[in-house]
PDB file of N, CA and C in Angstrom:
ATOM      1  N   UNK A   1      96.815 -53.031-147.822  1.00  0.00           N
ATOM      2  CA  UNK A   1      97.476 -51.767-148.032  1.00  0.00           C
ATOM      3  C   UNK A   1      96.668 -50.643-147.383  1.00  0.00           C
ATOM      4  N   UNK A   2      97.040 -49.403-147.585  1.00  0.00           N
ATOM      5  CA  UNK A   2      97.037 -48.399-146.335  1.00  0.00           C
ATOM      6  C   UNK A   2      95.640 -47.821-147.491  1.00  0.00           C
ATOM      7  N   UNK A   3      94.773 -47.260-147.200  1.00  0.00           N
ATOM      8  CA  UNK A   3      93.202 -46.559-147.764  1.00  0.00           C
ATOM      9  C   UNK A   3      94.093 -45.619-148.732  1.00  0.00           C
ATOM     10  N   UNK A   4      94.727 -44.598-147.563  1.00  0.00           N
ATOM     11  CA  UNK A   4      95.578 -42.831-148.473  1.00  0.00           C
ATOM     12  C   UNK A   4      96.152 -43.584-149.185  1.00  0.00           C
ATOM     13  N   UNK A   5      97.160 -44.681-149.184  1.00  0.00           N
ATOM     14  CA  UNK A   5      98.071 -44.684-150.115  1.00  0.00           C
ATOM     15  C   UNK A   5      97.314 -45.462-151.516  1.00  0.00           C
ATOM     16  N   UNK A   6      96.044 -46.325-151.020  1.00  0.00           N
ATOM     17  CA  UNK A   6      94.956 -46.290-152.656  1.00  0.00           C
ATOM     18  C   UNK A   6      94.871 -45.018-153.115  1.00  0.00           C
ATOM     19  N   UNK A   7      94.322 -44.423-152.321  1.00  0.00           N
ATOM     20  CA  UNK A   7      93.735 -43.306-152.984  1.00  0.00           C
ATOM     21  C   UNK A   7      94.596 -42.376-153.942  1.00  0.00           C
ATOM     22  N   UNK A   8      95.839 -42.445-153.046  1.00  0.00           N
ATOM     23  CA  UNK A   8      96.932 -41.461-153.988  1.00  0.00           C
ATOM     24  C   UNK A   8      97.302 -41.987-155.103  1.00  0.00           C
ATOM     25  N   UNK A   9      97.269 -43.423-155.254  1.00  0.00           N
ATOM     26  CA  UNK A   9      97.643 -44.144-156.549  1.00  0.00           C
ATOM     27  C   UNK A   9      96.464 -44.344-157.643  1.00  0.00           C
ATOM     28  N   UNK A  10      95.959 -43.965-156.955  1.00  0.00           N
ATOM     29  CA  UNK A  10      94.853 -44.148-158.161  1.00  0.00           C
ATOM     30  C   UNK A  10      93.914 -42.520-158.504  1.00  0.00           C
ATOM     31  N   UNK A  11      94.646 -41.558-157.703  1.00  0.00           N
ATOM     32  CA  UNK A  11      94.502 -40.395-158.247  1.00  0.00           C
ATOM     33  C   UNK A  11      95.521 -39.483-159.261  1.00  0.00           C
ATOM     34  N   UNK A  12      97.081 -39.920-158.979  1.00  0.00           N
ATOM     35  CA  UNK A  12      97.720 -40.347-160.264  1.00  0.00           C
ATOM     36  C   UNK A  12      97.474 -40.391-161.781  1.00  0.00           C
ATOM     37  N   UNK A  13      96.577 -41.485-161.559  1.00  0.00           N
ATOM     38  CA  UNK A  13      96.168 -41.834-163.130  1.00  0.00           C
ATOM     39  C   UNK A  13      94.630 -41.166-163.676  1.00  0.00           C
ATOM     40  N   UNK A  14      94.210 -39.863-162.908  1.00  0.00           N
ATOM     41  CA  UNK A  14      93.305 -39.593-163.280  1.00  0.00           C
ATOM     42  C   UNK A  14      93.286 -37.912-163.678  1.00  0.00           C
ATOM     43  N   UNK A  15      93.216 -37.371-163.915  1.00  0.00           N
ATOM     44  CA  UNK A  15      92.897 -35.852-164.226  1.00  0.00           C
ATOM     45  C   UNK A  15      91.424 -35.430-164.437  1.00  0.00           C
ATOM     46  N   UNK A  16      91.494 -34.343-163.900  1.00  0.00           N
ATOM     47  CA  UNK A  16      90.133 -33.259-163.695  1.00  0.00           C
ATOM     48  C   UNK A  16      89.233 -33.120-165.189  1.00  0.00           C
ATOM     49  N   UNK A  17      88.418 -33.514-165.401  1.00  0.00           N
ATOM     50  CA  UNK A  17      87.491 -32.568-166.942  1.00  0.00           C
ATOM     51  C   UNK A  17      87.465 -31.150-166.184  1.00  0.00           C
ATOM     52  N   UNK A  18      87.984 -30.604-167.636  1.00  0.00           N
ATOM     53  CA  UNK A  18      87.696 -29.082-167.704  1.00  0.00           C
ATOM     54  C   UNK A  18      86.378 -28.373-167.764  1.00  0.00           C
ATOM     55  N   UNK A  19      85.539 -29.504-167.723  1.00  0.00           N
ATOM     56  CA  UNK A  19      84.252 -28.957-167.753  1.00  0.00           C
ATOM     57  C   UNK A  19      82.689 -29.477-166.852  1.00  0.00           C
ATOM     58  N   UNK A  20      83.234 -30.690-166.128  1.00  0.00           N
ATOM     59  CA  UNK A  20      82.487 -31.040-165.116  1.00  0.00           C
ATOM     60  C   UNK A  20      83.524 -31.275-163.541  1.00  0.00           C
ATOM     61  N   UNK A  21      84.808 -30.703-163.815  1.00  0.00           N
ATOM     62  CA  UNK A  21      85.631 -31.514-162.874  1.00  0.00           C
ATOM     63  C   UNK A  21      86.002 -32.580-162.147  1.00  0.00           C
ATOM     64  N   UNK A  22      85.005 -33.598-162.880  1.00  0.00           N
ATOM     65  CA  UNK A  22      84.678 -35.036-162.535  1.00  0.00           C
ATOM     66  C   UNK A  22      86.393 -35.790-163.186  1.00  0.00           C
ATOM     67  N   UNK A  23      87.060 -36.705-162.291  1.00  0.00           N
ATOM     68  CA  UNK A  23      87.844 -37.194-162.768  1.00  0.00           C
ATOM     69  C   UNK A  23      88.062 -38.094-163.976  1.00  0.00           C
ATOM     70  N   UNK A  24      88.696 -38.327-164.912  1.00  0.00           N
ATOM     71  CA  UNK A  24      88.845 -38.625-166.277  1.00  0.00           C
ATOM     72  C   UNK A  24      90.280 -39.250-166.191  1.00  0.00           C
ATOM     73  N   UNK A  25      89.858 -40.576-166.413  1.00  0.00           N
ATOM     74  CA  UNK A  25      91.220 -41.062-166.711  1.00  0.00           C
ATOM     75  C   UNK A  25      92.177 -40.911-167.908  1.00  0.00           C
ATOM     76  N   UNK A  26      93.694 -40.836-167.598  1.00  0.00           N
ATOM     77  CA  UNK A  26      94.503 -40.457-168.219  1.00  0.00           C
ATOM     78  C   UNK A  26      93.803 -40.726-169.946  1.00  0.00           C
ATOM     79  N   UNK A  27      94.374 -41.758-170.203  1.00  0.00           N
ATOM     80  CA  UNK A  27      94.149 -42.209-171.262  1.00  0.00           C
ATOM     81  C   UNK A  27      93.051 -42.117-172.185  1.00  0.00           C
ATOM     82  N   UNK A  28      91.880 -41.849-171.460  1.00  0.00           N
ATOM     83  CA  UNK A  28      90.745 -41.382-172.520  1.00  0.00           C
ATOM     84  C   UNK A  28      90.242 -40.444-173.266  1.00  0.00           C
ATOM     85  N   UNK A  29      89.491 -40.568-173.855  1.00  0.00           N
ATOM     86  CA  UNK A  29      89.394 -39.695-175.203  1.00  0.00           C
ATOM     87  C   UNK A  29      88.598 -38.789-174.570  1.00  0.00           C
ATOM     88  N   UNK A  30      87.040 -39.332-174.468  1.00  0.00           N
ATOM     89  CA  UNK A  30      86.288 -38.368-173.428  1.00  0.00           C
ATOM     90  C   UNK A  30      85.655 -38.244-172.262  1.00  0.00           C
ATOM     91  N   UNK A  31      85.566 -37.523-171.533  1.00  0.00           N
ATOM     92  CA  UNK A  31      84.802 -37.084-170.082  1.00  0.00           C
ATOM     93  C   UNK A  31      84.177 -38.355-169.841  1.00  0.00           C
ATOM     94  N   UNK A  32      83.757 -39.787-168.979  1.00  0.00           N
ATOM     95  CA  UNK A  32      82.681 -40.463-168.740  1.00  0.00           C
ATOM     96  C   UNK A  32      81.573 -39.770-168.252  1.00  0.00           C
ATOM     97  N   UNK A  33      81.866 -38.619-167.769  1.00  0.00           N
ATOM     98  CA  UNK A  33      80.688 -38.169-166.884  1.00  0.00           C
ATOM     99  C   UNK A  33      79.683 -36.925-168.242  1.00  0.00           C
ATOM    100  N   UNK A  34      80.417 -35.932-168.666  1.00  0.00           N
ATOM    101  CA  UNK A  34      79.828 -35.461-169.475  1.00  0.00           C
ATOM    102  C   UNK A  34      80.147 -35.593-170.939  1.00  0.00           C
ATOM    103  N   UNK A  35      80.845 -36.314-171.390  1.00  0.00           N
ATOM    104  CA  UNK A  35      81.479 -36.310-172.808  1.00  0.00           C
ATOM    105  C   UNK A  35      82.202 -35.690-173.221  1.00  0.00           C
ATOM    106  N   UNK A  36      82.485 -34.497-172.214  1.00  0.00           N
ATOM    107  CA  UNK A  36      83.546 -33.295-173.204  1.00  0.00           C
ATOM    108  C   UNK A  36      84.808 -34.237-173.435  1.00  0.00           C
ATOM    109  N   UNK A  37      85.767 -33.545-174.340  1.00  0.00           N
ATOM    110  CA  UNK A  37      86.526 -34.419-175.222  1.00  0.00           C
ATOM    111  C   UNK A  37      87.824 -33.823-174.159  1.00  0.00           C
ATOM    112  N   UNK A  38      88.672 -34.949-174.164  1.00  0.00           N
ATOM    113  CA  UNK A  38      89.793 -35.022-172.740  1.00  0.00           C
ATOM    114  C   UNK A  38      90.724 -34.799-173.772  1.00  0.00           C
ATOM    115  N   UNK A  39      91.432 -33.593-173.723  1.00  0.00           N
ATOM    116  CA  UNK A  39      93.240 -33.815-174.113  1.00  0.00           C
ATOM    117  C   UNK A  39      93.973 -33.706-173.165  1.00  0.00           C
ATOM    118  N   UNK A  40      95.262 -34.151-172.979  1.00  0.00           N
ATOM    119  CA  UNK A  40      96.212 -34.567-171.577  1.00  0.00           C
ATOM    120  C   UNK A  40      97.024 -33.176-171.889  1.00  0.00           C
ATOM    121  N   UNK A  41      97.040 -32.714-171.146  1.00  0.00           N
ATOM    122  CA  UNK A  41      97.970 -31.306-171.201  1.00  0.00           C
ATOM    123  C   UNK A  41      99.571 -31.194-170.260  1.00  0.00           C
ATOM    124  N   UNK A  42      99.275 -32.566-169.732  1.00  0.00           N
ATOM    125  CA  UNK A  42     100.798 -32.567-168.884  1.00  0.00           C
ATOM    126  C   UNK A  42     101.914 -32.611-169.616  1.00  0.00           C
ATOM    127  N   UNK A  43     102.334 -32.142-170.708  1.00  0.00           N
ATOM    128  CA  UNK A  43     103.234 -32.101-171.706  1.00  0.00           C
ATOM    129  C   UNK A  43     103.306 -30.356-171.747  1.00  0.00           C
ATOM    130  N   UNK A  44     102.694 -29.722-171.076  1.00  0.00           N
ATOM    131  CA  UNK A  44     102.860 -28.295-170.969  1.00  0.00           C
ATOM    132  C   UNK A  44     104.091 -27.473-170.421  1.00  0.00           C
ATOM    133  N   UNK A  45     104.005 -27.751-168.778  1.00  0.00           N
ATOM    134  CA  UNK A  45     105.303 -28.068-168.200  1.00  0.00           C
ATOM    135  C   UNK A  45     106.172 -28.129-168.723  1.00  0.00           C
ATOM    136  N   UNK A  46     106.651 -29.237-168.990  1.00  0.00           N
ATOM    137  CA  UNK A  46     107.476 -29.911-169.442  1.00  0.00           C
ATOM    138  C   UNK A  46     108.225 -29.094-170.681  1.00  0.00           C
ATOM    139  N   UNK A  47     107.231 -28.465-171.398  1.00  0.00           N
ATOM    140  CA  UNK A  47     107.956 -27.835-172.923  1.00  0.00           C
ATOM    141  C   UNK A  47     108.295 -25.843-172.053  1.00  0.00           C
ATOM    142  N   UNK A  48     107.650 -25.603-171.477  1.00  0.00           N
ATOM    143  CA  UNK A  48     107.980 -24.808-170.591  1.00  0.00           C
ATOM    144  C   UNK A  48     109.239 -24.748-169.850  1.00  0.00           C
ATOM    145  N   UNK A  49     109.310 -25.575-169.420  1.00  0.00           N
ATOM    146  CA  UNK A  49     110.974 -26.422-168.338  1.00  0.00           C
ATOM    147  C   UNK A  49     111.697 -26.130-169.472  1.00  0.00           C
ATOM    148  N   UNK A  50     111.517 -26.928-170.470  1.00  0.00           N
ATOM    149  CA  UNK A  50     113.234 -27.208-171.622  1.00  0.00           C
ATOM    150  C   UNK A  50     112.993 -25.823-172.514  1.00  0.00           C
ATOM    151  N   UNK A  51     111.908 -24.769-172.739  1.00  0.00           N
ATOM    152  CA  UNK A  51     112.106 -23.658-173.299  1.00  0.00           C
ATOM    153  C   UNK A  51     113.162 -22.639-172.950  1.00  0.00           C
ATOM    154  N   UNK A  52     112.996 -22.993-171.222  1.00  0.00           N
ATOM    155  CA  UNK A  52     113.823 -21.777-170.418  1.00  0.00           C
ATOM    156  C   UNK A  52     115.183 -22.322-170.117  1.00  0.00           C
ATOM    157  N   UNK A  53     115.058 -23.680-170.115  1.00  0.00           N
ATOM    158  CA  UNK A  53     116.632 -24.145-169.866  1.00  0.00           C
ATOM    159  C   UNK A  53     117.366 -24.013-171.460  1.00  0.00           C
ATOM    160  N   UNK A  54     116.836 -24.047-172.387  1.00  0.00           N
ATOM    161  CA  UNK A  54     117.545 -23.585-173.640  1.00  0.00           C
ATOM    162  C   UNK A  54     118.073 -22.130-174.006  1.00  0.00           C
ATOM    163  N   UNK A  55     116.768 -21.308-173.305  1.00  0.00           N
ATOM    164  CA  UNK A  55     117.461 -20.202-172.976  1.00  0.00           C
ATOM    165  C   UNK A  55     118.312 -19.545-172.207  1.00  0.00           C
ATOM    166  N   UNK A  56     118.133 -20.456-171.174  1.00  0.00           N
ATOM    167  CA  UNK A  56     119.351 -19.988-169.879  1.00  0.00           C
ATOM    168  C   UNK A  56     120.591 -20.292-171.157  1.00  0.00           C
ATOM    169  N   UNK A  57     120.810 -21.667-171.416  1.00  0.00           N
ATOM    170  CA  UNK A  57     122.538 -21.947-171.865  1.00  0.00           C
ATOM    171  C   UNK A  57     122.346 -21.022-173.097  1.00  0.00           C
ATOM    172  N   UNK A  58     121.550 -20.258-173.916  1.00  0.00           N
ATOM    173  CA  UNK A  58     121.677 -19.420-175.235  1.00  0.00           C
ATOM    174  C   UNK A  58     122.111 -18.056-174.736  1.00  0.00           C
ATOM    175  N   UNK A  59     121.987 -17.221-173.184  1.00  0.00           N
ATOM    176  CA  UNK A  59     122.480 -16.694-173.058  1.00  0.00           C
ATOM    177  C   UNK A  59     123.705 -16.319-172.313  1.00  0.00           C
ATOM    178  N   UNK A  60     123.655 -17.849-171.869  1.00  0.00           N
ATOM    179  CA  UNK A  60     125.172 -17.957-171.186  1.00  0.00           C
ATOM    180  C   UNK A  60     126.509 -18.117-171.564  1.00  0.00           C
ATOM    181  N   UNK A  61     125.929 -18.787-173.183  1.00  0.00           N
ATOM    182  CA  UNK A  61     126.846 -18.958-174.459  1.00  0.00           C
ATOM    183  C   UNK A  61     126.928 -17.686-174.761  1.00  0.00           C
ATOM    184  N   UNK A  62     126.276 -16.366-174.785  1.00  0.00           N
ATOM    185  CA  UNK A  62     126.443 -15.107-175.587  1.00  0.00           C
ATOM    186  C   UNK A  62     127.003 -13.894-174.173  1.00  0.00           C
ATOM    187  N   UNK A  63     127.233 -14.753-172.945  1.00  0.00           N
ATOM    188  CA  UNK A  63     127.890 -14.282-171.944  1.00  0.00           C
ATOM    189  C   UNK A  63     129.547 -14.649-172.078  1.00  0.00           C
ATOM    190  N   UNK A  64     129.787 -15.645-172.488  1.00  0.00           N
ATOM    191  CA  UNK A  64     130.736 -16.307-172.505  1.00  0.00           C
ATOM    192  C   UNK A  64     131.727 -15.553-174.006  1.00  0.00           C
ATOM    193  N   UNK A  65     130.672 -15.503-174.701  1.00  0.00           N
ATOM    194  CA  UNK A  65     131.521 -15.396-176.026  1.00  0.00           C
ATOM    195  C   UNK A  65     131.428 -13.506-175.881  1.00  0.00           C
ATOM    196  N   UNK A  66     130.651 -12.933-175.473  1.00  0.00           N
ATOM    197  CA  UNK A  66     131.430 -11.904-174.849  1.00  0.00           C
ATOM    198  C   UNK A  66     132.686 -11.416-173.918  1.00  0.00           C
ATOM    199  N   UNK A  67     133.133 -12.203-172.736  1.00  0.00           N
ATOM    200  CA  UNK A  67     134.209 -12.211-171.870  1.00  0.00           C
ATOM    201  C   UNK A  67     134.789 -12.689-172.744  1.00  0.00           C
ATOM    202  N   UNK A  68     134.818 -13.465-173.916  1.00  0.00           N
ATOM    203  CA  UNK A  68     135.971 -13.958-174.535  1.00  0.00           C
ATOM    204  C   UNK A  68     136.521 -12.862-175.519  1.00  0.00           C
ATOM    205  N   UNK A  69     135.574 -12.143-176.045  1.00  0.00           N
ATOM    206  CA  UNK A  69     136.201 -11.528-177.022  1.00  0.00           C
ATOM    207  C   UNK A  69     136.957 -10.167-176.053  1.00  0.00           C
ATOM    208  N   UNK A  70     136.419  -9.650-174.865  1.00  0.00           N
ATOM    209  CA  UNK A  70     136.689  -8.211-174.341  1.00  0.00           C
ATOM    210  C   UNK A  70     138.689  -8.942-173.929  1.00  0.00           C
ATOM    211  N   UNK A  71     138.232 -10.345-174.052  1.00  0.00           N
ATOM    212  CA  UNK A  71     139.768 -11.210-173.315  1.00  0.00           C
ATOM    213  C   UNK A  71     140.559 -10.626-174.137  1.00  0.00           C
ATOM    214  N   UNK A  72     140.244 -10.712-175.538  1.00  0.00           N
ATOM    215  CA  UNK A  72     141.236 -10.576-176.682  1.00  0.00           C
ATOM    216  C   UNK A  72     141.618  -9.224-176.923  1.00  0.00           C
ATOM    217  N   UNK A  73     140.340  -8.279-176.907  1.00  0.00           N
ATOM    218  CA  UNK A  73     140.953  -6.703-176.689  1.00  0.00           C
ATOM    219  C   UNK A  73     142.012  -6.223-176.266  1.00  0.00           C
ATOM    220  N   UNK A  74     141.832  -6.743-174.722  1.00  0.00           N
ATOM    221  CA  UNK A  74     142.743  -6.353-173.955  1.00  0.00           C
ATOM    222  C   UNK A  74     143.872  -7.178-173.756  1.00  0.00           C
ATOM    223  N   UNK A  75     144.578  -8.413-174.266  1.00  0.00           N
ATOM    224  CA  UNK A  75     145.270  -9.147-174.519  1.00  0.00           C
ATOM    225  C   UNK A  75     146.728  -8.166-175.444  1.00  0.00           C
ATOM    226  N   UNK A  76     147.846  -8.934-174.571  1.00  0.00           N
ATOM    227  CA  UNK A  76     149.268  -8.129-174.922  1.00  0.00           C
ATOM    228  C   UNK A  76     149.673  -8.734-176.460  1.00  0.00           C
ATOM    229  N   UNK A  77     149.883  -8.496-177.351  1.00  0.00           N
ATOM    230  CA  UNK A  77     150.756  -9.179-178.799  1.00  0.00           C
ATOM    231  C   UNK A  77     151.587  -9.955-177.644  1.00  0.00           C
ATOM    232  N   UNK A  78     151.975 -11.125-178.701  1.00  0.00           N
ATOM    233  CA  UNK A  78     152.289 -11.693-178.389  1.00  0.00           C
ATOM    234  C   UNK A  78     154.044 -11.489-178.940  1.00  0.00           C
ATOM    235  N   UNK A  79     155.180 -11.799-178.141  1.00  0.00           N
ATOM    236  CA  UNK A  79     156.452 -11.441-179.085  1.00  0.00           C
ATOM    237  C   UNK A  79     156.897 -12.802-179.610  1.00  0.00           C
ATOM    238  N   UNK A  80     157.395 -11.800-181.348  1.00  0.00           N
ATOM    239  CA  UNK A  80     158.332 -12.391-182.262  1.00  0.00           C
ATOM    240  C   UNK A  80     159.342 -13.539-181.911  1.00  0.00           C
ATOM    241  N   UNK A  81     159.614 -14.160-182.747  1.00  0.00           N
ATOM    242  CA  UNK A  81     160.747 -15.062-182.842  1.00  0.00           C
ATOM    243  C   UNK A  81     162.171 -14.220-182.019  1.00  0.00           C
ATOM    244  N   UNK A  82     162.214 -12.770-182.417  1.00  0.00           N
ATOM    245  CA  UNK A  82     163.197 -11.938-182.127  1.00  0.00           C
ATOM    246  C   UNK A  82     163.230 -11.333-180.864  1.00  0.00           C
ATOM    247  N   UNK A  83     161.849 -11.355-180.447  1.00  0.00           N
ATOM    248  CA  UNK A  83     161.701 -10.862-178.804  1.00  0.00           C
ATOM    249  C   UNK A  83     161.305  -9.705-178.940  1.00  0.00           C
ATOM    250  N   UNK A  84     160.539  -9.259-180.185  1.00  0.00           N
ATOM    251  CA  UNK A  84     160.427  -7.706-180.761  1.00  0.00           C
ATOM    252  C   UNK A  84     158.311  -8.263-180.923  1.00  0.00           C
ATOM    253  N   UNK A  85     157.663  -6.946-180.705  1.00  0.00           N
ATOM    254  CA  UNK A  85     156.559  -7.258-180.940  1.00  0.00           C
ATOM    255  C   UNK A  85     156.143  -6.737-181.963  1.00  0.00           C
ATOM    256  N   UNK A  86     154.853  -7.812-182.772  1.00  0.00           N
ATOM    257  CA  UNK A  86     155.055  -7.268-184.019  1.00  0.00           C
ATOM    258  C   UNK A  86     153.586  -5.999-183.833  1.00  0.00           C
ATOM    259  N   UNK A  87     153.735  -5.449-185.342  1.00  0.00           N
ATOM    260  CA  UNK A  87     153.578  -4.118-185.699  1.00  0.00           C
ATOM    261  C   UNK A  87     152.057  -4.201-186.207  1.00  0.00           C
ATOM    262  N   UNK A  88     150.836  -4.477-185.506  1.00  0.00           N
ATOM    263  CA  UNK A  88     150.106  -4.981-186.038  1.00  0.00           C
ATOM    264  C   UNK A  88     148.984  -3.308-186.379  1.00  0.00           C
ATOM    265  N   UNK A  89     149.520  -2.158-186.527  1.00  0.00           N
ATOM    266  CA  UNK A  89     148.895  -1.105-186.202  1.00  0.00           C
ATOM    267  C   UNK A  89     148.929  -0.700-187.756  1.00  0.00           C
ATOM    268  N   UNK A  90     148.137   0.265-188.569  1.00  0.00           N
ATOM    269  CA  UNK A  90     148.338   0.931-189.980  1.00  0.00           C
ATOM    270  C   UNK A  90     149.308   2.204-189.494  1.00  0.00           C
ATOM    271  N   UNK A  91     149.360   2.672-190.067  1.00  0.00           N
ATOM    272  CA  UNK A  91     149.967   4.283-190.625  1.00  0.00           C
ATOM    273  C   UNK A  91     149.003   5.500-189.925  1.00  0.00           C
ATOM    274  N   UNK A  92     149.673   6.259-188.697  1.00  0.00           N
ATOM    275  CA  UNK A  92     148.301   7.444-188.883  1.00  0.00           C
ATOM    276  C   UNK A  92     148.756   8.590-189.348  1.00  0.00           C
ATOM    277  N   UNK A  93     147.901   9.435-190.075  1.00  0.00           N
ATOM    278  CA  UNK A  93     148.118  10.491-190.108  1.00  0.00           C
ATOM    279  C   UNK A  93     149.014  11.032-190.043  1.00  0.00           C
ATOM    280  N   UNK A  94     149.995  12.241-190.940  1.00  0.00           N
ATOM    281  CA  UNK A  94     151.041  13.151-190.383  1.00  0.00           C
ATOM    282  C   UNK A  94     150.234  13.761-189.328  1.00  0.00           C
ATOM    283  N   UNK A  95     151.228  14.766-188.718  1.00  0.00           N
ATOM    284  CA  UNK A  95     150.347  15.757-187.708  1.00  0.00           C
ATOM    285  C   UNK A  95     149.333  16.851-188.348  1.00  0.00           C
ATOM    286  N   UNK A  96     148.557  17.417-187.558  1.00  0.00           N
ATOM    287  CA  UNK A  96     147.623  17.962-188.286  1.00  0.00           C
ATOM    288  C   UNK A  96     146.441  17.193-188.821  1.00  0.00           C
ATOM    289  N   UNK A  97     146.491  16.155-188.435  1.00  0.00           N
ATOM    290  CA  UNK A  97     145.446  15.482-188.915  1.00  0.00           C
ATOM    291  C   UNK A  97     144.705  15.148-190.397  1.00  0.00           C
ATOM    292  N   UNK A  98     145.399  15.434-190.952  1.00  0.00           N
ATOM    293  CA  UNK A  98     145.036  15.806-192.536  1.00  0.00           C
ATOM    294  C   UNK A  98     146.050  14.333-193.518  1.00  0.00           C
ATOM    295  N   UNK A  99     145.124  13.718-194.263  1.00  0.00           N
ATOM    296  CA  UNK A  99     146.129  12.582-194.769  1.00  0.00           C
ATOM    297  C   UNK A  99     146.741  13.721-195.937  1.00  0.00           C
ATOM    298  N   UNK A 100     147.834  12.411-196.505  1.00  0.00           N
ATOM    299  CA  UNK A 100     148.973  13.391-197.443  1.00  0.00           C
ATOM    300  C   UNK A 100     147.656  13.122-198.761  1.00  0.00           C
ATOM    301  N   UNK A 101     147.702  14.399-199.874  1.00  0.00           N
ATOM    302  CA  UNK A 101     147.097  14.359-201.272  1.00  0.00           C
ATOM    303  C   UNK A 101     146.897  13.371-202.070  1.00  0.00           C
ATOM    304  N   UNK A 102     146.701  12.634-202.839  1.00  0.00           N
ATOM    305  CA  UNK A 102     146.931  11.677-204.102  1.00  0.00           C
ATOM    306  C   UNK A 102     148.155  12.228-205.149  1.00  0.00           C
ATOM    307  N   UNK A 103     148.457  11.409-205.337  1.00  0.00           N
ATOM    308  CA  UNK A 103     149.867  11.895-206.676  1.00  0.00           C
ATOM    309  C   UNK A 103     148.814  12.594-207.480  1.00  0.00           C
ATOM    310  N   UNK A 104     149.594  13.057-208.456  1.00  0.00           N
ATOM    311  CA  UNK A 104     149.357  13.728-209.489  1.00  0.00           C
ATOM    312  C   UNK A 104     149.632  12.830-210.712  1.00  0.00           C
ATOM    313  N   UNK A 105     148.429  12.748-211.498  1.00  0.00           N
ATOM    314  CA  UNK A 105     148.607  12.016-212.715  1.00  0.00           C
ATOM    315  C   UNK A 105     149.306  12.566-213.954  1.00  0.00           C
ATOM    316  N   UNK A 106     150.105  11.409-214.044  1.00  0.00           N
ATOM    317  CA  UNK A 106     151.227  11.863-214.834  1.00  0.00           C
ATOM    318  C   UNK A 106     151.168  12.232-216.105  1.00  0.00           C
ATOM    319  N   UNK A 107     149.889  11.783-216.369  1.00  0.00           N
ATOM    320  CA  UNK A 107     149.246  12.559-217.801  1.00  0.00           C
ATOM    321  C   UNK A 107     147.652  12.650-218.008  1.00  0.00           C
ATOM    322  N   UNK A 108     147.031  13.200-218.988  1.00  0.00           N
ATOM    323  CA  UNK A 108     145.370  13.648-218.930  1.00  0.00           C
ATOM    324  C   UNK A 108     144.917  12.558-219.303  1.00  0.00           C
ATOM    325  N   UNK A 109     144.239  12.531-218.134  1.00  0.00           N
ATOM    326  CA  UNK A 109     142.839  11.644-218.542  1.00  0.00           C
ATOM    327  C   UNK A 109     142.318  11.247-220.237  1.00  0.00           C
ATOM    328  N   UNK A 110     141.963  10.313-221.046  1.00  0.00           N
ATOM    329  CA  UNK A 110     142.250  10.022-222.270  1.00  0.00           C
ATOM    330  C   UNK A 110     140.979  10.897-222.448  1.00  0.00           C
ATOM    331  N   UNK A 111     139.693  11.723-221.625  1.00  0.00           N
ATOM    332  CA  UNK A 111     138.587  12.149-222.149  1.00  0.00           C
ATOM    333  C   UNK A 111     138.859  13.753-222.049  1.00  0.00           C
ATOM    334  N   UNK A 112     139.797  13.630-221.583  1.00  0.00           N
ATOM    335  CA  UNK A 112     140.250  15.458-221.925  1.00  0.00           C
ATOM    336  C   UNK A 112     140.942  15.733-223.141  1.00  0.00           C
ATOM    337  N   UNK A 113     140.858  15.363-223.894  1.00  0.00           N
ATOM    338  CA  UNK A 113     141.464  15.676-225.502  1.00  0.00           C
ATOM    339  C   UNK A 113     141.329  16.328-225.997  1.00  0.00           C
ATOM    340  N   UNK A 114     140.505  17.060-225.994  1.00  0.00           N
ATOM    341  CA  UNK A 114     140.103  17.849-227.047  1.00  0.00           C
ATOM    342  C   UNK A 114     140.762  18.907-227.782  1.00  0.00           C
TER     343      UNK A 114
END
């Protein structure tokens, strides 16, 4: 086999110590060269990658469910059985802007007695 292509395969399975830069194979606990204690950090990435792709679709879902609702705003009633559209609006105001009074109670309050 080809020298580079050893070398690349068997640099693969090794990572840098953070503290002598001497290579450290995957799997071990600590440094051969100085002892410092090896944790594998290539799981970093990786939670990085699927953080932002969760966020891309969390705001693409809150893109979506926006155009959906502005859909409905502006969306025509739909017509009746009768071909008449229905009345989906309250009561406004007479003119003047002022709503009409409360009735008048038809008799006193039971704490006005006196």
């Amino acid at each position: 086999m080809d020298q580079a292509a050893l070398q690349t395969e068997s640099a693969e399975r090794f990572d840098n110590c953070t503290r002598c830069l001497q290579p450290v194979p995957v799997r071990a606990a600590r440094c051969p060269g100085c002892g410092q204690p090896h944790q594998n950090r290539r799981w970093i990435p990786l939670a990085i990658g699927t953080a932002g792709v969760f966020a891309l679709v969390f705001v693409m879902l809150l893109m979506y469910y926006a155009a959906w609702k502005a859909d409905l705003a502006t969306a025509e009633v739909a017509p009746d059985d009768n071909g008449a559209q229905a009345d989906i609006m309250v009561k406004t105001p007479e003119e003047g802007g002022k709503p009409s009074p409360p009735p008048a109670p038809e008799k006193k309050p039971p704490l006005n007695d006196r």
